[in-house]
C-alpha atoms as a PDB file:
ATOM      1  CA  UNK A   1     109.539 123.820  96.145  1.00  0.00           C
ATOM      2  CA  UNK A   2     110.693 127.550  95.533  1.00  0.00           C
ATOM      3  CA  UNK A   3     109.314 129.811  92.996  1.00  0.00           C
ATOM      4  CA  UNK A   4     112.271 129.470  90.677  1.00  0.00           C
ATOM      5  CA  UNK A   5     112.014 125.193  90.553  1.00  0.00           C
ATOM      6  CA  UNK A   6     107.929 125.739  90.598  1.00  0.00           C
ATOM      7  CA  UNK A   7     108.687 128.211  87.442  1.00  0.00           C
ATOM      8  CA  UNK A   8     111.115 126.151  85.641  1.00  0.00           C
ATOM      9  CA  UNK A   9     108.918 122.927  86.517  1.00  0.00           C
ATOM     10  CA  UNK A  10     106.033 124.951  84.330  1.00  0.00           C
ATOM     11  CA  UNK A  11     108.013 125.437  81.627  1.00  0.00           C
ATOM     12  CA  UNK A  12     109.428 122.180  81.295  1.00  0.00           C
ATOM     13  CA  UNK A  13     105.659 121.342  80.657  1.00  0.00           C
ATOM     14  CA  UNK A  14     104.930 124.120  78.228  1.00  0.00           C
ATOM     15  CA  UNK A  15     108.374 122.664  76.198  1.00  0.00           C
ATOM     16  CA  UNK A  16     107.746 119.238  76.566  1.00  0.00           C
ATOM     17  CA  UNK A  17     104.099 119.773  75.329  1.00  0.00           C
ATOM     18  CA  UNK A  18     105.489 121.203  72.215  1.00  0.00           C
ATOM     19  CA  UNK A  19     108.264 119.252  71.482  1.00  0.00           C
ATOM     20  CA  UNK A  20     106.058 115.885  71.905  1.00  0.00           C
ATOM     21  CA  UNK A  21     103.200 117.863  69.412  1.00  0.00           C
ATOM     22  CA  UNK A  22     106.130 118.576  66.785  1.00  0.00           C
ATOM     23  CA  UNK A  23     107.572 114.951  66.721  1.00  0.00           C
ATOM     24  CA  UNK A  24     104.340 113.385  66.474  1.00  0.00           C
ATOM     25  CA  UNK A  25     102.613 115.360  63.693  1.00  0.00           C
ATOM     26  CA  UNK A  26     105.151 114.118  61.621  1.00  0.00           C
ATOM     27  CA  UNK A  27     103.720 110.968  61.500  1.00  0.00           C
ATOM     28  CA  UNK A  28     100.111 111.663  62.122  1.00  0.00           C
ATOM     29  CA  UNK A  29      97.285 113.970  63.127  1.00  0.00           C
ATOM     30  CA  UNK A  30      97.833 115.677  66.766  1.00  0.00           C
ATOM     31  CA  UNK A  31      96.589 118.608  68.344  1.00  0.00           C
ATOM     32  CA  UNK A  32      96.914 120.483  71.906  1.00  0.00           C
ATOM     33  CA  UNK A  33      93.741 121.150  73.956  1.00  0.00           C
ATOM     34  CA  UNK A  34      94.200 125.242  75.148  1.00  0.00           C
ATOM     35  CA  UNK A  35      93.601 125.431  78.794  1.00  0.00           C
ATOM     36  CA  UNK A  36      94.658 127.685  82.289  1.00  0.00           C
ATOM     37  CA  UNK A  37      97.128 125.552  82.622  1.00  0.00           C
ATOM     38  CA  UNK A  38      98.703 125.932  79.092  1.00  0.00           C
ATOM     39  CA  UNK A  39      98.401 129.532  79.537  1.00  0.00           C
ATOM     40  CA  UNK A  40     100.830 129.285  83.029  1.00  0.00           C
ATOM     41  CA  UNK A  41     103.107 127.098  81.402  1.00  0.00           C
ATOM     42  CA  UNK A  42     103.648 129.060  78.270  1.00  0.00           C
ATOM     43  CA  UNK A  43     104.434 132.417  80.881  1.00  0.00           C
ATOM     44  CA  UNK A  44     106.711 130.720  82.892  1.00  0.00           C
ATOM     45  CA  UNK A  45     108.571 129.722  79.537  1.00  0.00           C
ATOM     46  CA  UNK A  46     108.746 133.333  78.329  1.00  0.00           C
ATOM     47  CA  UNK A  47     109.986 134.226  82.181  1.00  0.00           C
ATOM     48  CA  UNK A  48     113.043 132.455  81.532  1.00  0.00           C
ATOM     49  CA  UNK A  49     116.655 133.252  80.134  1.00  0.00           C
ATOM     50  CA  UNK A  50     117.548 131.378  76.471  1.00  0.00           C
ATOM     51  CA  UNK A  51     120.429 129.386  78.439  1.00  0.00           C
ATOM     52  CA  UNK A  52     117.616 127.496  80.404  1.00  0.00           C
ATOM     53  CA  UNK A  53     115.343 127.523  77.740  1.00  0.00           C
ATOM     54  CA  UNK A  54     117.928 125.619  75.720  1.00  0.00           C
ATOM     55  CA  UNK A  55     118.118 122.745  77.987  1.00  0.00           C
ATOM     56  CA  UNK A  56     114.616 122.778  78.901  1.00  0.00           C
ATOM     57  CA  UNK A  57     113.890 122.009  75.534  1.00  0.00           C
ATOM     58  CA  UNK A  58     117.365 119.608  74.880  1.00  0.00           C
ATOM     59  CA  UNK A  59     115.581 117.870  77.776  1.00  0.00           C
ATOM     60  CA  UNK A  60     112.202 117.213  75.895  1.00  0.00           C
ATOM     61  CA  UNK A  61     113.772 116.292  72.520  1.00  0.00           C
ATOM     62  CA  UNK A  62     116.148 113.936  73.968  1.00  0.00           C
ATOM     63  CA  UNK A  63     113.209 111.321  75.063  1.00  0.00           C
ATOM     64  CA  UNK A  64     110.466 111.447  72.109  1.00  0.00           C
ATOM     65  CA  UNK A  65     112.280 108.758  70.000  1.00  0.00           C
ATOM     66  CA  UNK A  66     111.944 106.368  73.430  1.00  0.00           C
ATOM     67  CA  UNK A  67     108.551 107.180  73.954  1.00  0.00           C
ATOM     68  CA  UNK A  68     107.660 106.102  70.471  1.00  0.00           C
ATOM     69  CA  UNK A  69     109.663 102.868  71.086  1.00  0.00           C
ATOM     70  CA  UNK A  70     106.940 102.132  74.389  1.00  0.00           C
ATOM     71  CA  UNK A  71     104.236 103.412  73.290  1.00  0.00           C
ATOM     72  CA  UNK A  72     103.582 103.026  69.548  1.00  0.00           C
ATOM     73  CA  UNK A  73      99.685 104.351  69.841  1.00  0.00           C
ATOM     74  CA  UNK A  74     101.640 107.886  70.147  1.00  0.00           C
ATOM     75  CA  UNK A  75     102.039 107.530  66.803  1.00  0.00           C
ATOM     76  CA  UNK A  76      99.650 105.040  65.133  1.00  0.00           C
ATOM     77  CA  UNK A  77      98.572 106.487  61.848  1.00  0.00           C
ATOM     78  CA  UNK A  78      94.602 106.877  62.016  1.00  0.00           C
ATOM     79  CA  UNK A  79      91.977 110.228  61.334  1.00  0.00           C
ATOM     80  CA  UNK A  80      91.594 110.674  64.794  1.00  0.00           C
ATOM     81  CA  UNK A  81      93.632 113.124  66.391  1.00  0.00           C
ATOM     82  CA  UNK A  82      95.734 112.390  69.259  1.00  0.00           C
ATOM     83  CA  UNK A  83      94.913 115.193  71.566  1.00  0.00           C
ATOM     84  CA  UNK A  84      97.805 116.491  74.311  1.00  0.00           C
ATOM     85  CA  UNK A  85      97.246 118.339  77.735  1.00  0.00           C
ATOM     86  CA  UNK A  86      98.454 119.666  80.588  1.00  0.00           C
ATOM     87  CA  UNK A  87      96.936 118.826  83.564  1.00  0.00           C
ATOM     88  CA  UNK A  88      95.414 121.563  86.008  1.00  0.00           C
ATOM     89  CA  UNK A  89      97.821 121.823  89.522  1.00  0.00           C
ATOM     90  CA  UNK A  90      94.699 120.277  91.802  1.00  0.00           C
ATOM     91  CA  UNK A  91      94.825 117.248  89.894  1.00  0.00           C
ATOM     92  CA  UNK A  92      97.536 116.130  92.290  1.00  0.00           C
ATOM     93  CA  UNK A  93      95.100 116.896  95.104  1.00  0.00           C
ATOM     94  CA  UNK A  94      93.197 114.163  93.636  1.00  0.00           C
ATOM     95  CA  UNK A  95      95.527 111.913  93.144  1.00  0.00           C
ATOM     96  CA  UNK A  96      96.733 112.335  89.786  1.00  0.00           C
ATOM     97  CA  UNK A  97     100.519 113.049  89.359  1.00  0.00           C
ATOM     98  CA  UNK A  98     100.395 113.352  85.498  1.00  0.00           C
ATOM     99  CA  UNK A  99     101.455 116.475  84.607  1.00  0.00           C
ATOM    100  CA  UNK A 100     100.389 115.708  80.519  1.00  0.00           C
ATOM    101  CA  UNK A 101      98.388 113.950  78.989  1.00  0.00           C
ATOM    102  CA  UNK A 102      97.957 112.086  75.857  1.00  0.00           C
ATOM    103  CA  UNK A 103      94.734 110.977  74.654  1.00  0.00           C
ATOM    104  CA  UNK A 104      92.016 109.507  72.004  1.00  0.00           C
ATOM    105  CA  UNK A 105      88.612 110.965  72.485  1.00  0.00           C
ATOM    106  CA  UNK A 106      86.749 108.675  70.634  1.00  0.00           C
ATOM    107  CA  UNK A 107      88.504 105.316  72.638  1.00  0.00           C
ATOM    108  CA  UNK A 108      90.084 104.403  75.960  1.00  0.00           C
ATOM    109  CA  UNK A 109      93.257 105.156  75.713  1.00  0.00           C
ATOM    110  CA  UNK A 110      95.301 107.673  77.442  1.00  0.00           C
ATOM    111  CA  UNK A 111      98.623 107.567  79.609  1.00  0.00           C
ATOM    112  CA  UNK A 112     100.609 110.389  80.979  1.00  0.00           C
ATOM    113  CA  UNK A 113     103.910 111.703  81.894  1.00  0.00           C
ATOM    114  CA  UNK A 114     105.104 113.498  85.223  1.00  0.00           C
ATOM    115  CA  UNK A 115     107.414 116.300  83.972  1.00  0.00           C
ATOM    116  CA  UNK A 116     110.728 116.908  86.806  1.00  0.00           C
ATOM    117  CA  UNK A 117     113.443 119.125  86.310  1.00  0.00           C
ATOM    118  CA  UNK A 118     116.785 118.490  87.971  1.00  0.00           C
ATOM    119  CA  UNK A 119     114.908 116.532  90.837  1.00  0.00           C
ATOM    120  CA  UNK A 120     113.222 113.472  92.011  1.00  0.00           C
ATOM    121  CA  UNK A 121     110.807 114.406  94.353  1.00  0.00           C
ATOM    122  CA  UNK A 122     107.830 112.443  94.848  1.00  0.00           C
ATOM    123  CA  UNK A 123     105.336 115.016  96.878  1.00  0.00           C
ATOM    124  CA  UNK A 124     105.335 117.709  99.020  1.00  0.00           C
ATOM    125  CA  UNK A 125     102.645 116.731 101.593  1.00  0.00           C
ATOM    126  CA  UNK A 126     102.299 118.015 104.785  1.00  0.00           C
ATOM    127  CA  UNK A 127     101.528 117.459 108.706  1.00  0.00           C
ATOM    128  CA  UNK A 128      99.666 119.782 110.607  1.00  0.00           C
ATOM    129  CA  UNK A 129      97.747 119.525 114.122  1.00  0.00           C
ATOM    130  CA  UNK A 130      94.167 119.076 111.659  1.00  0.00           C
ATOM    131  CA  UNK A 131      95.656 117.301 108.903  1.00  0.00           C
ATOM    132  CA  UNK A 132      94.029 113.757 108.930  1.00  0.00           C
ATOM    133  CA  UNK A 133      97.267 111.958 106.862  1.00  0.00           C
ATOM    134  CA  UNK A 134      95.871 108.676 107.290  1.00  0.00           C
ATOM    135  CA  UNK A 135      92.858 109.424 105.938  1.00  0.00           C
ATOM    136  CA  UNK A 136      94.275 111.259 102.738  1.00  0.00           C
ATOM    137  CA  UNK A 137      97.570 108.857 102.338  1.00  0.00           C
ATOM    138  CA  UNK A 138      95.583 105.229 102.688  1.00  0.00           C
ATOM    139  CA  UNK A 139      91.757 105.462 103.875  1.00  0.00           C
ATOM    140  CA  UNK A 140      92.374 105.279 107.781  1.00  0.00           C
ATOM    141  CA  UNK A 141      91.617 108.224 110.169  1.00  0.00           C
ATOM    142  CA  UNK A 142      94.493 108.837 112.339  1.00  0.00           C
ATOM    143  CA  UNK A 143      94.352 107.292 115.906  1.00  0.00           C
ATOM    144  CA  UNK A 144      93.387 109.021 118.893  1.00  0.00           C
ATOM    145  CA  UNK A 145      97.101 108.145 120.454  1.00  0.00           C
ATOM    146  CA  UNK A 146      98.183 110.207 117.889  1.00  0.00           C
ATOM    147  CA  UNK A 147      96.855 113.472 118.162  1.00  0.00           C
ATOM    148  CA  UNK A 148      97.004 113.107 121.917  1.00  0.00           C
ATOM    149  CA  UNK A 149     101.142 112.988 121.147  1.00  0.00           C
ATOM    150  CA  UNK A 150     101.268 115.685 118.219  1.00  0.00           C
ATOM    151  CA  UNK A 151      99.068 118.234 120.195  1.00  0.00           C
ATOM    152  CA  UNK A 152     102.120 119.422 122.653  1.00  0.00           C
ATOM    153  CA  UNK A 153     104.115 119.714 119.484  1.00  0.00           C
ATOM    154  CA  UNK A 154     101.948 121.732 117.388  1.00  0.00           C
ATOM    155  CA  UNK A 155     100.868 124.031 120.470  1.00  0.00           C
ATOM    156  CA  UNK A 156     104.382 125.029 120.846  1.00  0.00           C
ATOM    157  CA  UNK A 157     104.377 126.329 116.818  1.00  0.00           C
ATOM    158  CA  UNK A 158     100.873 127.801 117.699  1.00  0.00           C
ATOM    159  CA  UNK A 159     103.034 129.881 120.311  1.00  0.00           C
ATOM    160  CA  UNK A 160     106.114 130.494 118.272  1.00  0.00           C
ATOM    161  CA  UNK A 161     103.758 132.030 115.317  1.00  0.00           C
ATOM    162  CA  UNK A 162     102.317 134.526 117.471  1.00  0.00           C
ATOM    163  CA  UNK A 163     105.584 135.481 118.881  1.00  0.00           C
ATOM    164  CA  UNK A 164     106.408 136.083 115.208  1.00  0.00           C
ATOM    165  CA  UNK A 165     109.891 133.969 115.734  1.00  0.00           C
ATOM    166  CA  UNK A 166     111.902 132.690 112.982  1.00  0.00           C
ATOM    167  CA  UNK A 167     113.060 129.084 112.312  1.00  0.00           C
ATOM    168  CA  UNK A 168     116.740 130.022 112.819  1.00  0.00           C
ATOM    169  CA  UNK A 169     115.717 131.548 116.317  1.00  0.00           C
ATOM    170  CA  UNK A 170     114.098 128.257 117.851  1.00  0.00           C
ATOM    171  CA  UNK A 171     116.798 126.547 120.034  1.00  0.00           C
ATOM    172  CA  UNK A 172     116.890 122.545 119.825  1.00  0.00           C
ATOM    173  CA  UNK A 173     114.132 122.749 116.815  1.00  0.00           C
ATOM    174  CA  UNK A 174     115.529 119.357 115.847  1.00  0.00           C
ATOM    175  CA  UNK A 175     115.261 118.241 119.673  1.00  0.00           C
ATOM    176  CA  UNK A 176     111.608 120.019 120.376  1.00  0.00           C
ATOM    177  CA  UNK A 177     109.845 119.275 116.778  1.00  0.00           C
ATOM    178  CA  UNK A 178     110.845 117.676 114.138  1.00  0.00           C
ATOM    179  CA  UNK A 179     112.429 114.097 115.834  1.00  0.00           C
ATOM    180  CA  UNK A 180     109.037 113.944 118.321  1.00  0.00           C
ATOM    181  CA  UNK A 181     107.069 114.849 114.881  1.00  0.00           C
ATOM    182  CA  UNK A 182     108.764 112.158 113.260  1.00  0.00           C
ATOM    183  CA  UNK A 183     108.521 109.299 115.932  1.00  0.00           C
ATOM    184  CA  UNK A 184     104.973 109.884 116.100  1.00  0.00           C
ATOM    185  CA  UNK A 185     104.024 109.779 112.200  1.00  0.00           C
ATOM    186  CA  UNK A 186     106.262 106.424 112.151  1.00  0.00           C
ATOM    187  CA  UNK A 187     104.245 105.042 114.910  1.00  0.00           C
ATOM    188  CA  UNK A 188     101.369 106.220 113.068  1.00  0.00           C
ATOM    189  CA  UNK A 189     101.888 104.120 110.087  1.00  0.00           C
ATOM    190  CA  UNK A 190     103.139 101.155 112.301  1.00  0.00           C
ATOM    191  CA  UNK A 191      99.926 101.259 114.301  1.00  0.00           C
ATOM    192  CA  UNK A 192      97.370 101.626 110.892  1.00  0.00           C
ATOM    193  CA  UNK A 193      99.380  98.901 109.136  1.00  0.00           C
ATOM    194  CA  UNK A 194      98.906  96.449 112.397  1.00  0.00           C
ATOM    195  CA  UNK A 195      95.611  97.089 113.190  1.00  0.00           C
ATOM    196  CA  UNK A 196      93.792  97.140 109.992  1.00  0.00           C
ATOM    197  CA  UNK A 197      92.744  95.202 107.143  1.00  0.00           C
ATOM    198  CA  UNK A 198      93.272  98.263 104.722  1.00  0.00           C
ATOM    199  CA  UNK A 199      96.393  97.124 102.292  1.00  0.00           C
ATOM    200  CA  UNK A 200      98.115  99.889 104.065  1.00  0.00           C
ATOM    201  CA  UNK A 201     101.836  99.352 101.986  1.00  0.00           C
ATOM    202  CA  UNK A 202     100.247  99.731  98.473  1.00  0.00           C
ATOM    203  CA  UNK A 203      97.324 102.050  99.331  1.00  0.00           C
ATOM    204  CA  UNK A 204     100.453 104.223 100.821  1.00  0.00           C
ATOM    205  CA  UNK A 205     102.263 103.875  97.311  1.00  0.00           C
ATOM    206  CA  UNK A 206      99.528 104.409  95.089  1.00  0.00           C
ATOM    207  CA  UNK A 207      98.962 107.747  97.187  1.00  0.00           C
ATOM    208  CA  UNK A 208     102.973 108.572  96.838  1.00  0.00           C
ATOM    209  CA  UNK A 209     102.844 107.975  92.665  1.00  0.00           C
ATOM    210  CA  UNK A 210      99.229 108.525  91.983  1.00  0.00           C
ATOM    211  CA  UNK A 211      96.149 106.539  91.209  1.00  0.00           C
ATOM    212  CA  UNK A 212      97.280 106.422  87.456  1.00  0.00           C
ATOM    213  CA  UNK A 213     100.263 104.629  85.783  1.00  0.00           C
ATOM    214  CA  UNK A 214     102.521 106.738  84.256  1.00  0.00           C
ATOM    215  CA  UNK A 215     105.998 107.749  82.783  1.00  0.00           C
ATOM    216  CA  UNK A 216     108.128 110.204  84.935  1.00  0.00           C
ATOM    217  CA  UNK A 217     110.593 112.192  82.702  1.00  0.00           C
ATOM    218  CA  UNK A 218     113.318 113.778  84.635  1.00  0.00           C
ATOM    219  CA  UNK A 219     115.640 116.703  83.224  1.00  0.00           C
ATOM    220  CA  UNK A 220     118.937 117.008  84.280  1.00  0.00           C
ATOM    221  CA  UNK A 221     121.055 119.629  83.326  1.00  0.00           C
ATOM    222  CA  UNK A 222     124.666 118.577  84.941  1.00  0.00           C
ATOM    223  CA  UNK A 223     124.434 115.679  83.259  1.00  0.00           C
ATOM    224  CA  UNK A 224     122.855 116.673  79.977  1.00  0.00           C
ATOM    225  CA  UNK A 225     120.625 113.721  80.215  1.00  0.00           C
ATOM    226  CA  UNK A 226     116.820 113.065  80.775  1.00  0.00           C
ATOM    227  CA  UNK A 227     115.713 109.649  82.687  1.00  0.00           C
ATOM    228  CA  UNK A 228     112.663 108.206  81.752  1.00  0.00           C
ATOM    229  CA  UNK A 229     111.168 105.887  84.422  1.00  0.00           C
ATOM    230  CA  UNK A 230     108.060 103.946  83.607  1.00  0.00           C
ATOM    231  CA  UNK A 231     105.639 102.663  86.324  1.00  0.00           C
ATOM    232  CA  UNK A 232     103.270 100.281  85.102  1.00  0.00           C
ATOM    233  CA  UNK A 233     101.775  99.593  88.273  1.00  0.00           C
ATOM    234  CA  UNK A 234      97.930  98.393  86.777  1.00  0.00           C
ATOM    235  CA  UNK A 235      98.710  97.627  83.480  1.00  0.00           C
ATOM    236  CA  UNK A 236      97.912 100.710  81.560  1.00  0.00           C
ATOM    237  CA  UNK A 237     101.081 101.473  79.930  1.00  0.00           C
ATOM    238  CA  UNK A 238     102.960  99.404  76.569  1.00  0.00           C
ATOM    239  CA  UNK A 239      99.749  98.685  74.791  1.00  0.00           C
ATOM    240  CA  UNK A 240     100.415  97.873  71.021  1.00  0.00           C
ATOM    241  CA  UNK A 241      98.763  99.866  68.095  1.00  0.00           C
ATOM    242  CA  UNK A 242      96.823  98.361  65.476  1.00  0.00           C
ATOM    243  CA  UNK A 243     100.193  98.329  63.482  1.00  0.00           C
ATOM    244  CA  UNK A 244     103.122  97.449  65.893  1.00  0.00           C
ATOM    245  CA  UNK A 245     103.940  96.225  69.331  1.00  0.00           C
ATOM    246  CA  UNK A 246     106.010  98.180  72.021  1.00  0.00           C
ATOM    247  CA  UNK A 247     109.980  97.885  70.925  1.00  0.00           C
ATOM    248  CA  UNK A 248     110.768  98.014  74.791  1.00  0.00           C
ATOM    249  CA  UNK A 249     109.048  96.183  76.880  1.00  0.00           C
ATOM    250  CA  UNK A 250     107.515  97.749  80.292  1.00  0.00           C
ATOM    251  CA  UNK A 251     106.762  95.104  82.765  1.00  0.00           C
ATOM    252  CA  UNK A 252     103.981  95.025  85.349  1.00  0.00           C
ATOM    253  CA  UNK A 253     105.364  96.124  88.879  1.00  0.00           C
ATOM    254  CA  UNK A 254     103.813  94.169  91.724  1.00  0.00           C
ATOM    255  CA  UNK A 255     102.938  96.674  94.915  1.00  0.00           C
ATOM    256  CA  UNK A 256     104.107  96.022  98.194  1.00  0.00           C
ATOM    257  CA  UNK A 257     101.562  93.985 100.674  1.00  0.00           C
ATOM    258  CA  UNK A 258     104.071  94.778 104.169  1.00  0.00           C
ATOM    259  CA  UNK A 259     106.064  97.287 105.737  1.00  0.00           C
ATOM    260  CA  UNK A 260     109.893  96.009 106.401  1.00  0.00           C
ATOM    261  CA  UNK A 261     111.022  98.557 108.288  1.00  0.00           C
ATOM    262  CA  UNK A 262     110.026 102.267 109.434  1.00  0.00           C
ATOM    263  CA  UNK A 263     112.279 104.929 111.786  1.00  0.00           C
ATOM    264  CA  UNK A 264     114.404 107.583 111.593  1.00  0.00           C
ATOM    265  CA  UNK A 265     117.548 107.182 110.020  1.00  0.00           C
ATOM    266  CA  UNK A 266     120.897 106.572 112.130  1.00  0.00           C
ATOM    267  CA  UNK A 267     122.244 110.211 112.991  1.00  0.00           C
ATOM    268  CA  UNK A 268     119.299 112.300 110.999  1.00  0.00           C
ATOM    269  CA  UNK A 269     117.055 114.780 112.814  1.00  0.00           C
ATOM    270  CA  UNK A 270     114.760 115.384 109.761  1.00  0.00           C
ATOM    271  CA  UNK A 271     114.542 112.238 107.782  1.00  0.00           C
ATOM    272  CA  UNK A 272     112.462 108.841 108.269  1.00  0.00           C
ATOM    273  CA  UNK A 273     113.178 106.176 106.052  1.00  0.00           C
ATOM    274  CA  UNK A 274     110.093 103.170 105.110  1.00  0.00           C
ATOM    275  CA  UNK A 275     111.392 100.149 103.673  1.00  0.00           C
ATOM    276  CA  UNK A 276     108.473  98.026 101.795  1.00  0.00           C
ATOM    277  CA  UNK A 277     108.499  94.418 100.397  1.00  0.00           C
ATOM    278  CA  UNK A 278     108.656  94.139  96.316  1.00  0.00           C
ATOM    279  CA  UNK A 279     112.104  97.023  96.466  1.00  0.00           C
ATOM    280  CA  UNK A 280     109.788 100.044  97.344  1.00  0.00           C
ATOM    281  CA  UNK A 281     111.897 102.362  99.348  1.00  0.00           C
ATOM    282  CA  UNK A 282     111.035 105.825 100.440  1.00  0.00           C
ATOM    283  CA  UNK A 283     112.287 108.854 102.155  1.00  0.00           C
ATOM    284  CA  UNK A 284     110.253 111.607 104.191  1.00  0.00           C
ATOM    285  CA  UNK A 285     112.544 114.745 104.966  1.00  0.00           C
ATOM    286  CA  UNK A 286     110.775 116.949 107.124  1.00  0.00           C
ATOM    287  CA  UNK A 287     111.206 120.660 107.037  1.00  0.00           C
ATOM    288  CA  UNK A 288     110.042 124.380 107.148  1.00  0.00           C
ATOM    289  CA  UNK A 289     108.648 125.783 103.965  1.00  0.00           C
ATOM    290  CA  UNK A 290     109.137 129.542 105.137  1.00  0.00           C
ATOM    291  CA  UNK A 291     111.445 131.723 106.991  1.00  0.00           C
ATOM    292  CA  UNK A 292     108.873 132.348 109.619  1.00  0.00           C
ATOM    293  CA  UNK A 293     107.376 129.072 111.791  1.00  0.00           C
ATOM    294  CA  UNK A 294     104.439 128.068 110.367  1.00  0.00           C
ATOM    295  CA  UNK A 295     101.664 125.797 112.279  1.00  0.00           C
ATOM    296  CA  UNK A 296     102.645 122.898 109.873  1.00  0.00           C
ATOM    297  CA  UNK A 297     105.823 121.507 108.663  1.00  0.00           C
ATOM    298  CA  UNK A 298     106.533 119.617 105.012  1.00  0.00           C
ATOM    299  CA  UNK A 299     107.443 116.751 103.626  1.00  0.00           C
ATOM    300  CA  UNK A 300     110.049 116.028 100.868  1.00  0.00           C
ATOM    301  CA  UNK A 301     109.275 112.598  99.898  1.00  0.00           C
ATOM    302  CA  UNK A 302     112.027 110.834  97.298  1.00  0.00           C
ATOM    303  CA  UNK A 303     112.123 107.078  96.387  1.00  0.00           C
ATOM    304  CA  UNK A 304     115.154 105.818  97.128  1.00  0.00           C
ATOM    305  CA  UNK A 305     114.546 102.286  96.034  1.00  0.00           C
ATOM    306  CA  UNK A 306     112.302 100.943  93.297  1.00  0.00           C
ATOM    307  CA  UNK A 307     111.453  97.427  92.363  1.00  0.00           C
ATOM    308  CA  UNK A 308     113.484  95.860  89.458  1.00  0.00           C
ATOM    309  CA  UNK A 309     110.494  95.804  86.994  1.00  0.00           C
ATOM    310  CA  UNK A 310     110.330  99.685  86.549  1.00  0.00           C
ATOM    311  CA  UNK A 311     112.722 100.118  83.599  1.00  0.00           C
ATOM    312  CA  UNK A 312     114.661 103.327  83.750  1.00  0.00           C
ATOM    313  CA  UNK A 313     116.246 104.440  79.973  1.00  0.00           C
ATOM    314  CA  UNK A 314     118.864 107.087  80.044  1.00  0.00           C
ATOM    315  CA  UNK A 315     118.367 109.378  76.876  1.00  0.00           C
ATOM    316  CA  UNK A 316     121.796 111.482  76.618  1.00  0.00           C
ATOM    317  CA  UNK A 317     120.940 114.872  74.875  1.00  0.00           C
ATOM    318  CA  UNK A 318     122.170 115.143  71.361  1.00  0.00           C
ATOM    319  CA  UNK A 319     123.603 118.646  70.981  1.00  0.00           C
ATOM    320  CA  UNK A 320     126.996 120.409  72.913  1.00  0.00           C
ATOM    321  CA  UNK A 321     126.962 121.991  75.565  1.00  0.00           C
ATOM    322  CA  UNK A 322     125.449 125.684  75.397  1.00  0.00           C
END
């Protein structure tokens, strides 16, 4: 992600925070717990111009009516005060995608929101010749086949960094690196989902969306619209307060159990595609994160294909255009 989508992405948080704060207080107690993290988000809103500020925060206003409509304890009117966060950035590490949170101290209940701006993206994760994906993505230590077949690949990037080359100047990258890169993290998975008793599909998507269910609210300025998409993988989301029941209804989504389908797709050089059971569809776009080669190469992971029980709601912003 650049530094301009990593600073708007910030800010979104720091206006979303406040806009959420603002609509709820005027039904009932809430407060926002100061952090590091609110302190980041607030300077990256300040950073920006007032044009993107606008529909950063036309972007946050448009869903708080919906998100009263799901979740009603947002607004259940009790003494205790709903308390609001932003998450620290190694909470992701963890597996926690939730950028905010909103919370009761004094009970279980929380549920949280991952904040996009003009994008879908799922992670950012990466491959390296030490990084143990298998182990990180679903509890299985790589294979021995397959850092026999990655070493050649990652010794030629050990060789390009010293030379100091650029990306641009590496003839047949596609040829040399990223399709061998590709073929062998899609035999990978193949191979750990075969031979294994691990739940391999779903311990792979609860790695992709995080450990916790949550809503992800998506900003997007060409179409002056913000998607909210709610995965309610374990339950957690669409409880009732003491007062009302959800207006929309968020259904349990089932994980996949078996992988349809992995490979490259027909005519890419960069891009694998893994097809699950239960709709899950994903996309893994490999790529350099820098001008200069690197010894490790990224992932842009997008879903492409979701099961029918996540319910999407389109919430057009109110106001013209700026």
């Amino acid at each position: 992600m650049s530094d301009k989508s990593n600073n708007q992405g910030r800010a979104f948080e720091y206006i979303f925070i406040h806009t959420l704060k603002f609509e709820v207080e005027k039904r009932r107690l809430v407060e926002i717990e100061g952090n590091s993290s609110l302190i980041a988000a607030e300077r990256a809103w300040n950073s920006l111009d007032e044009k993107t500020q606008s529909n950063l925060k036309e972007g946050a206003t448009a869903v708080c009516s919906t998100l009263f409509d799901v979740e009603p304890l947002l607004i259940e009117p009790n003494d205790e005060p709903l308390t609001l966060k932003i998450q620290p950035d190694d909470a992701g590490v963890a597996g926690d995608v939730r950028d905010v949170l909103a919370s009761y101290k004094d009970r279980k209940w929380e549920i949280g929101f991952s904040l996009k701006h003009n994008h879908f993206a799922v992670k950012h994760s990466r491959l390296s010749k030490n990084l143990d994906f298998g182990k990180s993505w679903y509890g299985i230590e790589c294979s021995d086949e397959y850092w026999k077949n990655i070493k050649p690949i990652f010794s030629s990037l050990e060789q390009f960094k010293n030379e100091q080359k650029e990306w641009k100047d590496i003839p047949d990258k596609a040829k040399k690196i990223y399709i061998p890169l590709l073929d062998e993290f899609a035999a990978e998975l193949k191979r750990a989902d075969e031979n294994n008793d691990v739940d391999v599909p779903a311990k792979l998507v609860e790695y992709l969306l995080g450990k916790f269910d949550f809503y992800k609210i998506v900003s997007q300025d060409t179409d002056r619209n913000t998607k909210i998409q709610a995965y309610n993988l374990h339950g957690e989301l669409n409880k009732k307060s003491s007062i009302s029941s959800p207006a929309l209804i968020v259904p349990v989504t089932e994980l996949p159990t078996r992988i349809i389908h992995i490979g490259r797709i027909p005519d890419s050089d960069n891009t694998v595609e893994l097809a699950l059971d239960k709709g899950w569809h994903f996309t893994f776009r490999i790529h350099s994160a820098s001008t200069k080669v690197e010894t490790s190469l990224k992932f842009d992971i997008r879903i492409i294909g979701i099961p029918t029980a996540i319910v999407t709601i389109d919430c057009p912003w109110q106001c013209d255009a700026y």
